[in-house]
C-alpha atoms as a PDB file:
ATOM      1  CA  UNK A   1      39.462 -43.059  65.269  1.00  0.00           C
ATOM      2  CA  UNK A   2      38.313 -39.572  67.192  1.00  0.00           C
ATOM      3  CA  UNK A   3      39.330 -36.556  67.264  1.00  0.00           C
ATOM      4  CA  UNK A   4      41.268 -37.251  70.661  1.00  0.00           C
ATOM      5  CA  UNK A   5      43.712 -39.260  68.385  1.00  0.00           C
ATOM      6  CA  UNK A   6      46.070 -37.618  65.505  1.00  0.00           C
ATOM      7  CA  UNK A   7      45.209 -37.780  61.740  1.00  0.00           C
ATOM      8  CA  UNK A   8      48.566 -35.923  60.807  1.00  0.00           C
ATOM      9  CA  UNK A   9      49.980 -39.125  60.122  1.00  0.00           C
ATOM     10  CA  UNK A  10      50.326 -41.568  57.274  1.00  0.00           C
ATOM     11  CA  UNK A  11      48.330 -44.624  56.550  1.00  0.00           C
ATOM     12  CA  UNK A  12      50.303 -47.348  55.170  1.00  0.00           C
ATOM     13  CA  UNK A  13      49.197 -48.770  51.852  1.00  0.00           C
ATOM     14  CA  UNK A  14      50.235 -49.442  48.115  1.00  0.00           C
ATOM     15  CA  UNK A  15      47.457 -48.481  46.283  1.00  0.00           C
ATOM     16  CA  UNK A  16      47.578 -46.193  43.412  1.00  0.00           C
ATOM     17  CA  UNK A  17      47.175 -43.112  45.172  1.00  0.00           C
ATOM     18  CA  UNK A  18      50.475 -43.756  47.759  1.00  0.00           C
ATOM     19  CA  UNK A  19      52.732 -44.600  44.236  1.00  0.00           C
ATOM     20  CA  UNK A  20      52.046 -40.998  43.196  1.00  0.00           C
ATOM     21  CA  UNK A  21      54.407 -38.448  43.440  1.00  0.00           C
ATOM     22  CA  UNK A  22      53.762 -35.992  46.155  1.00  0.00           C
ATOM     23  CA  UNK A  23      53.802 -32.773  43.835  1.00  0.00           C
ATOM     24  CA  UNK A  24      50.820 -33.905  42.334  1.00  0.00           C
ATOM     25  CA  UNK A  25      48.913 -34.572  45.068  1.00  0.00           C
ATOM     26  CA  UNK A  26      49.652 -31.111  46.295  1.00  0.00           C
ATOM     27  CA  UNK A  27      49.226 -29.348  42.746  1.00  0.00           C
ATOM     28  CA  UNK A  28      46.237 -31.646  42.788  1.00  0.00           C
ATOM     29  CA  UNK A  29      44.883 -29.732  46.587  1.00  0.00           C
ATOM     30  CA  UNK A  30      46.432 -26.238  45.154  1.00  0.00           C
ATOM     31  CA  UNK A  31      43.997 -26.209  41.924  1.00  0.00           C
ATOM     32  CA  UNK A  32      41.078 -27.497  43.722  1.00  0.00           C
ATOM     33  CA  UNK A  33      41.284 -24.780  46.435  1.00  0.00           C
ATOM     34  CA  UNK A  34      41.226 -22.203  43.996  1.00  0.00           C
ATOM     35  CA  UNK A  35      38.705 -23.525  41.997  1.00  0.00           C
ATOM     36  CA  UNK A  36      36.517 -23.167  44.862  1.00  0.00           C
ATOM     37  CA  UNK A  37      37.969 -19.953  46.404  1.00  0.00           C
ATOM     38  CA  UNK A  38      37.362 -18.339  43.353  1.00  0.00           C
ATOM     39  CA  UNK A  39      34.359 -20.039  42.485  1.00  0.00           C
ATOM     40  CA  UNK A  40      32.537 -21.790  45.332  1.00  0.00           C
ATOM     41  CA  UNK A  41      29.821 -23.066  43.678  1.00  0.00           C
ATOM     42  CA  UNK A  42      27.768 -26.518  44.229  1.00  0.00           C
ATOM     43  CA  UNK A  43      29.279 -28.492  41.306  1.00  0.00           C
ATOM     44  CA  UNK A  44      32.750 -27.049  42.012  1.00  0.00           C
ATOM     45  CA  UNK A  45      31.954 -28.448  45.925  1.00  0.00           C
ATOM     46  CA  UNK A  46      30.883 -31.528  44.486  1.00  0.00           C
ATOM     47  CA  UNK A  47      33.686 -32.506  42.335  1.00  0.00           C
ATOM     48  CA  UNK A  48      36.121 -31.814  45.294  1.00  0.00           C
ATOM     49  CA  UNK A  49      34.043 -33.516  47.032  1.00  0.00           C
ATOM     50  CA  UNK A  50      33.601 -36.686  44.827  1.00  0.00           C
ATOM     51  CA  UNK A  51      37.641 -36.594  44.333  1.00  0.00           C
ATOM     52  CA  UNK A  52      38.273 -37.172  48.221  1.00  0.00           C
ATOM     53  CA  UNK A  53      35.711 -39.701  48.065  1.00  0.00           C
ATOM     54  CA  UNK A  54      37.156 -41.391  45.141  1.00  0.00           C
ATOM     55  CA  UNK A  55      40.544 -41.027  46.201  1.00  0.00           C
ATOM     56  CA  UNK A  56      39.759 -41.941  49.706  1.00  0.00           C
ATOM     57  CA  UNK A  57      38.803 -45.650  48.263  1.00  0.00           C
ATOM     58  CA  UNK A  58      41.234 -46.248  46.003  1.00  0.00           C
ATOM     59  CA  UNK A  59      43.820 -45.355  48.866  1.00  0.00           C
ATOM     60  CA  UNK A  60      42.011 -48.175  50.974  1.00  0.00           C
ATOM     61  CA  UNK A  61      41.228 -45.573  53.955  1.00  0.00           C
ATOM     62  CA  UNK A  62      39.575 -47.424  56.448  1.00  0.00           C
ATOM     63  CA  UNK A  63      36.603 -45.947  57.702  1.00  0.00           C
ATOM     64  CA  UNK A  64      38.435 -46.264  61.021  1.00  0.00           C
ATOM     65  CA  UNK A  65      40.937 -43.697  60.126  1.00  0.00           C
ATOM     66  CA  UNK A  66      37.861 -40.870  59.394  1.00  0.00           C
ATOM     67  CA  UNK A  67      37.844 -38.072  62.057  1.00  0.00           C
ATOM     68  CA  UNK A  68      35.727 -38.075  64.211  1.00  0.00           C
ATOM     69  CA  UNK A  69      34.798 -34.435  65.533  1.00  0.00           C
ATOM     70  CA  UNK A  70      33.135 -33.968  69.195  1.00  0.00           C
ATOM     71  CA  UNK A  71      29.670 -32.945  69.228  1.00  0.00           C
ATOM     72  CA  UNK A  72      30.347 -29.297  70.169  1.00  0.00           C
ATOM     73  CA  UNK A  73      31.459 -28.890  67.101  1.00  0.00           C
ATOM     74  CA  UNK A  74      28.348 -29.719  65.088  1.00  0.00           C
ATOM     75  CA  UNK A  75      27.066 -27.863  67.423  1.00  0.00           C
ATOM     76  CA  UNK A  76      28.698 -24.815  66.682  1.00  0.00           C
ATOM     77  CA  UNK A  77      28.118 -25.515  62.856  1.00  0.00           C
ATOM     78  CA  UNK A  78      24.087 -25.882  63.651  1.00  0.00           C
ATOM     79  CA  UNK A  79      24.153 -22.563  65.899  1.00  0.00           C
ATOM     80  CA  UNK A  80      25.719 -21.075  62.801  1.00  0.00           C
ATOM     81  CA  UNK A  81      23.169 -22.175  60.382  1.00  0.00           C
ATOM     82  CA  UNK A  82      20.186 -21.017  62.930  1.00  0.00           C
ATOM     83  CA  UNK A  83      21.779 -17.596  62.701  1.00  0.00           C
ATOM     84  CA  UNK A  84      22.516 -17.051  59.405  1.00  0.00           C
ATOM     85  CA  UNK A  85      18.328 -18.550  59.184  1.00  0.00           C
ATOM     86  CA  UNK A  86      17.112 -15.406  60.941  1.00  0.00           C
ATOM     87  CA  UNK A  87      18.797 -13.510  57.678  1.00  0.00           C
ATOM     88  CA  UNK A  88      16.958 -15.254  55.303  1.00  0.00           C
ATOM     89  CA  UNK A  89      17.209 -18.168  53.063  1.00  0.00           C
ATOM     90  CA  UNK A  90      20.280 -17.116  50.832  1.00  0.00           C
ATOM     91  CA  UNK A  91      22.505 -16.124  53.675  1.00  0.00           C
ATOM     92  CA  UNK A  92      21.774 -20.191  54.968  1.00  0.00           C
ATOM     93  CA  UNK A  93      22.969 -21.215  51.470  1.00  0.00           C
ATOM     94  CA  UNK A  94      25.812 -19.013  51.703  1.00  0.00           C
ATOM     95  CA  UNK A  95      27.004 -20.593  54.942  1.00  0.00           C
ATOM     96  CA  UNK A  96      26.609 -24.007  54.377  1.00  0.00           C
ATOM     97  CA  UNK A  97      28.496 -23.275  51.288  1.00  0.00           C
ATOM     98  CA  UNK A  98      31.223 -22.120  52.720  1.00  0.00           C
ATOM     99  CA  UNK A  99      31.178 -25.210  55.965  1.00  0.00           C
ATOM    100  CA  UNK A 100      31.286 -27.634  52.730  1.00  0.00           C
ATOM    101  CA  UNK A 101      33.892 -25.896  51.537  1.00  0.00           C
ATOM    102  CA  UNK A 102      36.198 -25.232  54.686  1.00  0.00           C
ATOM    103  CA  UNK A 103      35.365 -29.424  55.043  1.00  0.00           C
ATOM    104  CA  UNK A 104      36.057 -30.828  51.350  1.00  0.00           C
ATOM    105  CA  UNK A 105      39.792 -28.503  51.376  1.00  0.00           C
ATOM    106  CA  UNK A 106      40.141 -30.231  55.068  1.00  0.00           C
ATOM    107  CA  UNK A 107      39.546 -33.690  53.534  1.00  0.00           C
ATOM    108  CA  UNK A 108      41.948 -32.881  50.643  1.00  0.00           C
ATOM    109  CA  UNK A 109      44.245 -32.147  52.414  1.00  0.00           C
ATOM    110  CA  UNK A 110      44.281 -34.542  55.193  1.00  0.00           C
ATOM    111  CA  UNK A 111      44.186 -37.030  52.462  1.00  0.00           C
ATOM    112  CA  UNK A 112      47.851 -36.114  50.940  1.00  0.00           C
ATOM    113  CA  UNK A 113      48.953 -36.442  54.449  1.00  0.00           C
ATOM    114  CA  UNK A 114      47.380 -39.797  54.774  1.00  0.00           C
ATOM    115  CA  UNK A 115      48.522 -41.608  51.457  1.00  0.00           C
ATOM    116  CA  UNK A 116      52.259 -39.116  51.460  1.00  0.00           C
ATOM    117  CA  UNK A 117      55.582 -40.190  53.312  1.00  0.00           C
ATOM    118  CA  UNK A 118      56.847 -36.988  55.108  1.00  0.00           C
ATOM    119  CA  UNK A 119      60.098 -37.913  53.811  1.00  0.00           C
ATOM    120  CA  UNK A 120      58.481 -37.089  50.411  1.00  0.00           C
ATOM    121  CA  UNK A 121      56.830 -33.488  50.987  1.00  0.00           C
ATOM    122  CA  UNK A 122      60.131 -31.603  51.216  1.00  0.00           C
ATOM    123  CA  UNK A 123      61.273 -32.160  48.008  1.00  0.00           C
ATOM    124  CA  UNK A 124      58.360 -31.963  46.334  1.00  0.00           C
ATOM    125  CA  UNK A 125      57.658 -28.741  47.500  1.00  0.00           C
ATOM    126  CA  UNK A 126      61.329 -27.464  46.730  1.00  0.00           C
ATOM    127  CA  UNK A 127      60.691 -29.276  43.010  1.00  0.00           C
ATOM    128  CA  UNK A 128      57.652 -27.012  42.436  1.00  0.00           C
ATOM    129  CA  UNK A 129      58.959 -23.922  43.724  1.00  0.00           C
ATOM    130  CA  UNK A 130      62.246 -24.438  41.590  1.00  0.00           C
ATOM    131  CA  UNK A 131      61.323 -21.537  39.384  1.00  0.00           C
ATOM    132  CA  UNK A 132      61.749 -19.206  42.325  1.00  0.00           C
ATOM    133  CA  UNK A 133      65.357 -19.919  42.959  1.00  0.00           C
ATOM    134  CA  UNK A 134      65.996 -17.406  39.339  1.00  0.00           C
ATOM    135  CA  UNK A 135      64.913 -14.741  42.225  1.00  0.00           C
ATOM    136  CA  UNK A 136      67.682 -15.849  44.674  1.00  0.00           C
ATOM    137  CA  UNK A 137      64.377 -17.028  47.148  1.00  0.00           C
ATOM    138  CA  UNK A 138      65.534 -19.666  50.017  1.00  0.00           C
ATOM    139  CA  UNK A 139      63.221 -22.168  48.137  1.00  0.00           C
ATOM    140  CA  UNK A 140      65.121 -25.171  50.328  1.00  0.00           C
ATOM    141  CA  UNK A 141      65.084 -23.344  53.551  1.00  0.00           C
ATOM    142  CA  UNK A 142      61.345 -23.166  52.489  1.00  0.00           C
ATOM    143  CA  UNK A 143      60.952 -26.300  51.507  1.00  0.00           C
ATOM    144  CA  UNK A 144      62.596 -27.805  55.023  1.00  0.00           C
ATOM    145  CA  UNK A 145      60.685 -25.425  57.184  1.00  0.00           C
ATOM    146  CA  UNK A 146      57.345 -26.540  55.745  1.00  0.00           C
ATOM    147  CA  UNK A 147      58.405 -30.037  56.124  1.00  0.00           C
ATOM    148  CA  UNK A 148      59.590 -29.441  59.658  1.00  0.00           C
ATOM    149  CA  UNK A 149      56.206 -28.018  60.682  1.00  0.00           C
ATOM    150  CA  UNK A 150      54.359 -31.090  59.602  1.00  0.00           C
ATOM    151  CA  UNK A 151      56.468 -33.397  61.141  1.00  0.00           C
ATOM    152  CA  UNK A 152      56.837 -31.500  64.141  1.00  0.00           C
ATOM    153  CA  UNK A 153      52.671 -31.073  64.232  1.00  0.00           C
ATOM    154  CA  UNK A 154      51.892 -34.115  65.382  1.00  0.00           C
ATOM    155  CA  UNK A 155      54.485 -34.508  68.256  1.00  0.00           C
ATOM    156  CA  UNK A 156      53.209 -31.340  69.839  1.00  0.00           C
ATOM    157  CA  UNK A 157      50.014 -32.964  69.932  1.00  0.00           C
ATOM    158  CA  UNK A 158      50.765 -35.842  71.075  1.00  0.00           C
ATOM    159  CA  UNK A 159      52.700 -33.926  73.857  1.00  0.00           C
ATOM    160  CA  UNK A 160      49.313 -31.832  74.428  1.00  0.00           C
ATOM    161  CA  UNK A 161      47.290 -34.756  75.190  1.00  0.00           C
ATOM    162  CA  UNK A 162      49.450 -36.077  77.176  1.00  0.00           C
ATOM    163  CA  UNK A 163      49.482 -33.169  79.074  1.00  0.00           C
ATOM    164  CA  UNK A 164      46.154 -32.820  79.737  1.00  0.00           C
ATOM    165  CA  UNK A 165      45.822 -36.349  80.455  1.00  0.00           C
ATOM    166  CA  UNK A 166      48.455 -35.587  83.604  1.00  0.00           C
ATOM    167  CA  UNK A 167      46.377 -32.591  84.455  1.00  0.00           C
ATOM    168  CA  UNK A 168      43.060 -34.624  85.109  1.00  0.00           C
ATOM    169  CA  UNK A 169      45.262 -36.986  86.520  1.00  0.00           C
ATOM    170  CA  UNK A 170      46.136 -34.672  89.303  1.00  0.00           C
ATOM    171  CA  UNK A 171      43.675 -34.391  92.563  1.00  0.00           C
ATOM    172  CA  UNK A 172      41.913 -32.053  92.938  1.00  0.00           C
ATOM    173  CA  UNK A 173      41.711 -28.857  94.977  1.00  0.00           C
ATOM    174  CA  UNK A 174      39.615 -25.701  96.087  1.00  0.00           C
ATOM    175  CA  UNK A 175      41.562 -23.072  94.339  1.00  0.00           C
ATOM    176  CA  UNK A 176      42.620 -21.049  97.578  1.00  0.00           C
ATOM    177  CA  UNK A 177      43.591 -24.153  99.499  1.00  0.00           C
ATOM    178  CA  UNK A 178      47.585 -23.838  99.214  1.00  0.00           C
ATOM    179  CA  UNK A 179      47.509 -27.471  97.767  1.00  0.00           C
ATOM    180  CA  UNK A 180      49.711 -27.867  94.925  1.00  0.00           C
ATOM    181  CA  UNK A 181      47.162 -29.287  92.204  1.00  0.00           C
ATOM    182  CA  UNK A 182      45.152 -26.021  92.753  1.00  0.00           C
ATOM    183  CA  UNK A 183      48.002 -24.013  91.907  1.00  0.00           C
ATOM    184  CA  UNK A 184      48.294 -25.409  88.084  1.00  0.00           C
ATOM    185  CA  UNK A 185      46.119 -23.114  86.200  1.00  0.00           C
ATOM    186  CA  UNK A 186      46.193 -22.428  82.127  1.00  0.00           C
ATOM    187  CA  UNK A 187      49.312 -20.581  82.285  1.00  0.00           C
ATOM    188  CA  UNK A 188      51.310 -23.526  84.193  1.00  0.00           C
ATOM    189  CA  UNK A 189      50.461 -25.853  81.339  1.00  0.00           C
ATOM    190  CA  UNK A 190      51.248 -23.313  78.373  1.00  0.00           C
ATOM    191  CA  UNK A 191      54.750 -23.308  80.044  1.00  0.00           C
ATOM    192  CA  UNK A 192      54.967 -27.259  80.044  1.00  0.00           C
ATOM    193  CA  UNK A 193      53.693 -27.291  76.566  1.00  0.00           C
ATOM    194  CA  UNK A 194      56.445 -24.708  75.205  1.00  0.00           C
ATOM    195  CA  UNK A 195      58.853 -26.374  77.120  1.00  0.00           C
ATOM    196  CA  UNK A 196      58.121 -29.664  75.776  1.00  0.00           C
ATOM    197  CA  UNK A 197      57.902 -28.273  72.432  1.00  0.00           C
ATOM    198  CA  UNK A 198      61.737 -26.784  73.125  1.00  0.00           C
ATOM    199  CA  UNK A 199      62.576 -30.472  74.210  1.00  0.00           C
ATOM    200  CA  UNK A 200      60.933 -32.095  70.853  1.00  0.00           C
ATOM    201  CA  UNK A 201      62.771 -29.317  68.960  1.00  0.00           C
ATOM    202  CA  UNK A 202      66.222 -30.004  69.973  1.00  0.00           C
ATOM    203  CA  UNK A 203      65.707 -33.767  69.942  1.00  0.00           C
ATOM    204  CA  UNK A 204      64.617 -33.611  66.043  1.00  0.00           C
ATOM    205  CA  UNK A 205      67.410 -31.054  65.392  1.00  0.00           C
ATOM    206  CA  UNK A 206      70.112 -33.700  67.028  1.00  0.00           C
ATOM    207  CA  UNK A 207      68.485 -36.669  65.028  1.00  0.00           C
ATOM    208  CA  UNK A 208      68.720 -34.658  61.510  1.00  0.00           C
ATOM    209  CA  UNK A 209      72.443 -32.962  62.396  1.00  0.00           C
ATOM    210  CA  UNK A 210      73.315 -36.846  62.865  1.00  0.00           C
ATOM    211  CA  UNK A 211      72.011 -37.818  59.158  1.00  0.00           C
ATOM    212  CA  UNK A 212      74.048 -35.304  57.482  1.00  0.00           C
ATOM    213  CA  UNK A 213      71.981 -31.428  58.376  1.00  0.00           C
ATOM    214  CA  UNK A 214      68.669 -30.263  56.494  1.00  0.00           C
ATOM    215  CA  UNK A 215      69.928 -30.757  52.616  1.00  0.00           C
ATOM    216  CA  UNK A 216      69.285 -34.246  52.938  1.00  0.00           C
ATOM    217  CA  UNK A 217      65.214 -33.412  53.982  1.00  0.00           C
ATOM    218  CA  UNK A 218      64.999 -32.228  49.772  1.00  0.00           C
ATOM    219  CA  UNK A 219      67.686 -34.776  48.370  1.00  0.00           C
ATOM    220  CA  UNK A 220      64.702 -37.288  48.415  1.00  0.00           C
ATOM    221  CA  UNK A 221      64.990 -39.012  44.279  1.00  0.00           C
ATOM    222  CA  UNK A 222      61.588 -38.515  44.028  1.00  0.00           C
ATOM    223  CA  UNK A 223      60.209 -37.032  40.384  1.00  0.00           C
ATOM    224  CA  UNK A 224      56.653 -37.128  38.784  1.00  0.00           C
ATOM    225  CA  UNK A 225      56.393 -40.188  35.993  1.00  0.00           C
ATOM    226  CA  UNK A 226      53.664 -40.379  33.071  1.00  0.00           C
ATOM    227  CA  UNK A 227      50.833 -41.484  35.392  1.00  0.00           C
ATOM    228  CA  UNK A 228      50.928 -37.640  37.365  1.00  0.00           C
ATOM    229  CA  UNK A 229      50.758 -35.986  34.147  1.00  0.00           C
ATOM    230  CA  UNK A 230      47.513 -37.805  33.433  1.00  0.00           C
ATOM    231  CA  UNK A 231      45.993 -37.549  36.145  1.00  0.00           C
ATOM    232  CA  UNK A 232      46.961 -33.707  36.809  1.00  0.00           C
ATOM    233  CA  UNK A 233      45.401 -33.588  32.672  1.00  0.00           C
ATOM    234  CA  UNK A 234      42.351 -35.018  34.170  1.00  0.00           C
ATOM    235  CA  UNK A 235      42.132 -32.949  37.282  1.00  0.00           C
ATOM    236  CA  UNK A 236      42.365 -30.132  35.103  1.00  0.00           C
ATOM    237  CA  UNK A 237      39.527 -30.816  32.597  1.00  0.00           C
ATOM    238  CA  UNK A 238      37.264 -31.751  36.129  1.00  0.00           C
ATOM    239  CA  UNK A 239      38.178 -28.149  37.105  1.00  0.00           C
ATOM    240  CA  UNK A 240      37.159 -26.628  33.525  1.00  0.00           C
ATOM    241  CA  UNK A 241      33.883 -28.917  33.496  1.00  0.00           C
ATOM    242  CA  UNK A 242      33.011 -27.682  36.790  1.00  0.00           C
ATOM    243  CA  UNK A 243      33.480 -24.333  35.721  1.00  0.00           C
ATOM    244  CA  UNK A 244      31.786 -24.127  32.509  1.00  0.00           C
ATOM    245  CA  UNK A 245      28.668 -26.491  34.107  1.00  0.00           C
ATOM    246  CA  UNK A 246      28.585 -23.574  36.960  1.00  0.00           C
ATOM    247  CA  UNK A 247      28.286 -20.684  34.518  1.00  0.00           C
ATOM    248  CA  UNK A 248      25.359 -22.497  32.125  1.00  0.00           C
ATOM    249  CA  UNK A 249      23.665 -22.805  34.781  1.00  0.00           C
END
């Protein structure tokens, strides 16, 4: 898979990973980011990094599946590192610290989305911020519009690229010509995009009016079992490991 294709999107399995509940794949991302916001160090970067790759094989990811960025990209990432070089030695570490870092919380978090039903994120996010509703907070209203957005994401990609696949489709024209295809400039296809976007909107509203309205996005029965608390319990001690091994040394 390349970038030109969208990794916002599950990939069926059974493994141990997909059985867990979703709350503790995202308290699982939550504690790793801040271990590494806080303290971006190389062994906390290489434990996140060694949990993606461990959970990415016991999910059974095919290497198929693995984003595939263009070459500008690295590009962009080298050009970086050949700046921060004229600086000096430290400010190099310092950047390719934080491009490992911007990468493993990337991975992480692709990976919930990977090995997660969507049908499965709402709740667990309104489970988890369940201590908020003593303030009288929307926690559900939260909890639906963060599940809308994901499932909304990839649509309005989809609908992107298939926008710009019409657009290269069209023939082209010297800009001053008065033939249509040179009048569709950046602004013509932000339009189509919102406008799609509008479309997409209205169709998933329709479809979730029709199953009974929003509540039923966090009435998933989903709750964590024995297995989350142990492996949140190991998690945890990999955090405080990482920690302690960064401040010895």
């Amino acid at each position: 898979m390349t970038m030109h294709t969208v990794p916002l999107r599950q990939v069926p399995g059974d493994s141990f990973v997909h059985r867990l509940w979703a709350g503790t794949k995202l308290l699982v991302v939550l504690a790793l980011g801040v271990m590494t916001w806080v303290l971006p160090s190389w062994p906390a970067l290489g434990l996140v990094a060694v949990v993606v790759l461990v959970t990415a094989i016991t999910a059974g990811i095919p290497i198929g599946a693995i984003p595939r960025p263009p070459w500008w990209f690295w590009g962009l990432i080298v050009a970086g590192g050949a700046l921060n070089l004229t600086f000096g030695p430290p400010a190099l570490v310092v950047y390719l610290r934080a491009v490992t870092l911007g990468l493993v919380l990337i991975a992480s978090s692709i990976l919930v989305i990977w090995t997660t039903p969507m049908a499965e994120i709402a709740p667990a996010i309104a489970a988890l911020m369940r201590p908020l509703r003593v303030l009288r907070l929307p926690v559900d209203e939260w909890a639906v519009a963060i599940a809308l957005c994901l499932r909304g994401l990839p649509l309005l990609i989809e609908e992107l690229r298939m926008l710009r696949a019409a657009h290269r489709l069209r023939p082209s024209a010297p800009a001053r010509s008065g033939h249509p295809a040179a009048e569709m400039g950046v602004v013509d296809m932000i339009t189509a995009a919102m406008s799609s976007a509008l479309r997409r909107s209205a169709e998933m509203a329709e479809a979730i009016t029709a199953r009974g309205g929003t509540g039923r996005l966090t009435a998933y029965p989903s709750r964590p079992r024995r297995v989350d608390a142990v492996v949140l319990t190991v998690v945890g001690v990999a955090c405080v490991a990482a920690v302690v091994v960064t401040i010895l040394l």
